[in-house]
PDB file of N, CA and C in Angstrom:
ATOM      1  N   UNK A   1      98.134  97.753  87.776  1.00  0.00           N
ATOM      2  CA  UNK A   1      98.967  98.875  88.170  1.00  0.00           C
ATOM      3  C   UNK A   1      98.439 100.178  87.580  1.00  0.00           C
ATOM      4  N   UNK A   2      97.855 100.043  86.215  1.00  0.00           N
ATOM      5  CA  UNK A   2      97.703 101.393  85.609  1.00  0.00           C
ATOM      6  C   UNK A   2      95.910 101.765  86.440  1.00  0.00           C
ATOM      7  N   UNK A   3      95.374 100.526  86.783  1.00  0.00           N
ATOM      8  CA  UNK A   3      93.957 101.170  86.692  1.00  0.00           C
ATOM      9  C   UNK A   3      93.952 101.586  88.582  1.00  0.00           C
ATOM     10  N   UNK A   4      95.625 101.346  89.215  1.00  0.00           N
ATOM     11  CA  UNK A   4      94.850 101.531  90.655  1.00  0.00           C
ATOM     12  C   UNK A   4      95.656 102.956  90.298  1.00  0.00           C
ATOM     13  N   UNK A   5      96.211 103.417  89.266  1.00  0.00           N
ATOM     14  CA  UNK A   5      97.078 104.916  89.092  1.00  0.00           C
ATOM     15  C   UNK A   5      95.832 105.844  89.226  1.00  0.00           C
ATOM     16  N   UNK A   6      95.220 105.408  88.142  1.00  0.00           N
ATOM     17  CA  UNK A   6      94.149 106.039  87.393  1.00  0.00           C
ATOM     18  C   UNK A   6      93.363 106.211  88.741  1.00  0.00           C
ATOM     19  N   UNK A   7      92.767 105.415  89.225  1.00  0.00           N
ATOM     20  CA  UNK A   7      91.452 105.636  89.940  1.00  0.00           C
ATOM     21  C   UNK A   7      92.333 106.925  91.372  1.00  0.00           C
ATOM     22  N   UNK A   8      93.484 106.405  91.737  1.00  0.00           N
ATOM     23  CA  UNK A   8      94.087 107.245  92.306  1.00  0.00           C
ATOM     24  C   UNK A   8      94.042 108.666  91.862  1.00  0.00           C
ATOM     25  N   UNK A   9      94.717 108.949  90.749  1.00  0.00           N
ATOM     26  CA  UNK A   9      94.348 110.064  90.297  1.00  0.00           C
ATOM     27  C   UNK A   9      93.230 110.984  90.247  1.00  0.00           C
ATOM     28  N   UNK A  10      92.100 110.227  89.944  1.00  0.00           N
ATOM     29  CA  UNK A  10      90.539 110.372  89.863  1.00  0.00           C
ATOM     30  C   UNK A  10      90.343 110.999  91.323  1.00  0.00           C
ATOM     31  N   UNK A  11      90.276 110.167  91.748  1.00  0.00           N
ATOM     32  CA  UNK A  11      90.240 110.206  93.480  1.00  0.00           C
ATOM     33  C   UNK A  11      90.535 112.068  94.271  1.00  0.00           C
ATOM     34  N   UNK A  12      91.668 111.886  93.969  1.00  0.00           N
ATOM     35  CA  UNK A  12      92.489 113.257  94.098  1.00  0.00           C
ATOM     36  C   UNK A  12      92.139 114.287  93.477  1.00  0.00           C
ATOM     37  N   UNK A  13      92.027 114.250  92.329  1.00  0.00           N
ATOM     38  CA  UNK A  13      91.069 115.364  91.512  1.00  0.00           C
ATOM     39  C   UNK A  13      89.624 115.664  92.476  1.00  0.00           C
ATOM     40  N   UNK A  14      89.038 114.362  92.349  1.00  0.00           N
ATOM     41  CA  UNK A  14      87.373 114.499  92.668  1.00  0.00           C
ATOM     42  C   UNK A  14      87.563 115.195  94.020  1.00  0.00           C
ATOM     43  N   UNK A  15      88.278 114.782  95.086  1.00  0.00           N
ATOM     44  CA  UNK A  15      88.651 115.445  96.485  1.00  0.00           C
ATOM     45  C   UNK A  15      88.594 117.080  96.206  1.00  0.00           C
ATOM     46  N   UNK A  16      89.154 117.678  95.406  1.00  0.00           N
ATOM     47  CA  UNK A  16      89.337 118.762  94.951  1.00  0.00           C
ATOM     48  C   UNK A  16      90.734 119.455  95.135  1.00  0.00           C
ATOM     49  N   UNK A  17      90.907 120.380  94.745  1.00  0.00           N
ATOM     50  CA  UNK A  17      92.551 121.627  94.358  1.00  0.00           C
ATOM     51  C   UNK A  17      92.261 122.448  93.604  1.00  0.00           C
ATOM     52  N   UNK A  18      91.805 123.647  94.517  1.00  0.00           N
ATOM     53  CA  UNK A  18      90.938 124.740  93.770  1.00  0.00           C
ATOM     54  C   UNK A  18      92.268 125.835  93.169  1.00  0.00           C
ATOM     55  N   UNK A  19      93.375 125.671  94.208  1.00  0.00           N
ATOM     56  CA  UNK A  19      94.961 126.056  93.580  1.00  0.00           C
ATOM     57  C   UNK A  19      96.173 125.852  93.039  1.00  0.00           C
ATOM     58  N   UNK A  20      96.734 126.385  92.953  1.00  0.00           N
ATOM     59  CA  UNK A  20      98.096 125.295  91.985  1.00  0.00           C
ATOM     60  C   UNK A  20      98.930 124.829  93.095  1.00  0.00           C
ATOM     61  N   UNK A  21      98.978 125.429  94.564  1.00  0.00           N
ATOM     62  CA  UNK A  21      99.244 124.832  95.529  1.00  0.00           C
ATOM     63  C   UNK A  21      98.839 123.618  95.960  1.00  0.00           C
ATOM     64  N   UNK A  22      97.739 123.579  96.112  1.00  0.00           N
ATOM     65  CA  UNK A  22      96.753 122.196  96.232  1.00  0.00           C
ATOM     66  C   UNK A  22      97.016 121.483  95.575  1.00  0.00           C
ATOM     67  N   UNK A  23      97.214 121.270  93.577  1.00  0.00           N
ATOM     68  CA  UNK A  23      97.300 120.656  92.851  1.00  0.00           C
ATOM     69  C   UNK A  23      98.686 119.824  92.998  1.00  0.00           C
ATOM     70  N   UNK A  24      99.788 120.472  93.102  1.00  0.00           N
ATOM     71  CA  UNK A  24     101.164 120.064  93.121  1.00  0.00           C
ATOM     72  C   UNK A  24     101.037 119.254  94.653  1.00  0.00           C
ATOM     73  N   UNK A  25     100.621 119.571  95.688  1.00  0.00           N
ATOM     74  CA  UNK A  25     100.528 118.455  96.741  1.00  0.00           C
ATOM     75  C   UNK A  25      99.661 117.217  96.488  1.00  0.00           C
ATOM     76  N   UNK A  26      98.920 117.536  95.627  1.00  0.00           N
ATOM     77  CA  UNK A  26      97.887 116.389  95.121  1.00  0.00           C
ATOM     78  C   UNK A  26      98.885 115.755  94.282  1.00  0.00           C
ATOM     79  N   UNK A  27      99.958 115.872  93.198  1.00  0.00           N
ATOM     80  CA  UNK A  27     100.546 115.141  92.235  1.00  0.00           C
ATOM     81  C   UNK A  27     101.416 114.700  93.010  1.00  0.00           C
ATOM     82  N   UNK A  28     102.025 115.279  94.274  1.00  0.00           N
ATOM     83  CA  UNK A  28     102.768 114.702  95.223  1.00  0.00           C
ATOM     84  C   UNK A  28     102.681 113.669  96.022  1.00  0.00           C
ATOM     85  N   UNK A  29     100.982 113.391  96.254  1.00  0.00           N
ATOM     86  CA  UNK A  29     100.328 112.377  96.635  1.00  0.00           C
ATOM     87  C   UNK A  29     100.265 110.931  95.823  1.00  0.00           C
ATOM     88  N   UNK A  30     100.031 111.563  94.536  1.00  0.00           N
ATOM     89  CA  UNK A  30     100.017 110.372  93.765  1.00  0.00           C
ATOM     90  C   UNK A  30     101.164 109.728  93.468  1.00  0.00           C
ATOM     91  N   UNK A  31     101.926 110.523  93.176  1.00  0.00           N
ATOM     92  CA  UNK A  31     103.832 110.122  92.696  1.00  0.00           C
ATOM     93  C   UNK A  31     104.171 109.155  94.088  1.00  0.00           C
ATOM     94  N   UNK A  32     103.428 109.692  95.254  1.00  0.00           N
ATOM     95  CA  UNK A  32     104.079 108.532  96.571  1.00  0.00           C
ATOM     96  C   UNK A  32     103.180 106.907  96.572  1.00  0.00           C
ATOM     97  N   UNK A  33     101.845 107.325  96.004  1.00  0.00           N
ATOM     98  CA  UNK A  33     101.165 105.997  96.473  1.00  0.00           C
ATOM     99  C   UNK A  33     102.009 105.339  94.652  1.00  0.00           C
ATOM    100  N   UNK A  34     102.296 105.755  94.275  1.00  0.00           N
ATOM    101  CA  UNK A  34     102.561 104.838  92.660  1.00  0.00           C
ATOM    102  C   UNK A  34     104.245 103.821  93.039  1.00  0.00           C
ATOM    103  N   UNK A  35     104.688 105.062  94.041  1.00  0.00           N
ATOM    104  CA  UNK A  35     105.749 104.404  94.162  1.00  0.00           C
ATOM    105  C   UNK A  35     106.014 103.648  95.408  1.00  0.00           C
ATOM    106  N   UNK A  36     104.659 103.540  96.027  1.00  0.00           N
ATOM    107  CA  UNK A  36     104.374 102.601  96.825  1.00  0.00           C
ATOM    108  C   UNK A  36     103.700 100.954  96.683  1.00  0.00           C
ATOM    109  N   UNK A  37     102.766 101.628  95.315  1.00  0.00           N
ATOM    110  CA  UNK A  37     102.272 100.234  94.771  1.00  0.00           C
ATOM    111  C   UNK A  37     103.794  99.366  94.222  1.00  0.00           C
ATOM    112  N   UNK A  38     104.200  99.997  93.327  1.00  0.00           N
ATOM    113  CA  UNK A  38     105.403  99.417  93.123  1.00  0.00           C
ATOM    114  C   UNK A  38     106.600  99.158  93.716  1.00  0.00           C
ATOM    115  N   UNK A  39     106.442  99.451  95.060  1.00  0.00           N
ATOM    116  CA  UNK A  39     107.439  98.708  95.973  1.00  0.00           C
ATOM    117  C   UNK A  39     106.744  97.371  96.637  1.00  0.00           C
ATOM    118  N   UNK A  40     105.798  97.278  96.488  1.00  0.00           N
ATOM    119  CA  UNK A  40     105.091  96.202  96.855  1.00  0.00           C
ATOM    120  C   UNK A  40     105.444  95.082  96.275  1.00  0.00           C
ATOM    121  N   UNK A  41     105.595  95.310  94.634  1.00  0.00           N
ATOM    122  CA  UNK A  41     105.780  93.742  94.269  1.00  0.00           C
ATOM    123  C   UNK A  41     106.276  93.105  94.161  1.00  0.00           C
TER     124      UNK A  41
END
């Protein structure tokens, strides 16, 4: 769980968010797939 967060995270960064606009839709991204992995199980 923590290392598919992580690489998620990674992921999203590396994609790029050159603004704080970008960034906050990017943490928005991640907050959905985390709480998607964990509806899974």
């Amino acid at each position: 769980m923590k290392k598919l967060f992580v690489l998620t995270l990674i992921a999203l960064l590396l994609g790029g968010c050159n603004t704080i606009n970008g960034f906050g839709k990017d943490v928005k991204k991640v907050g959905e797939a985390v709480e998607g992995a964990s509806s899974k199980k």
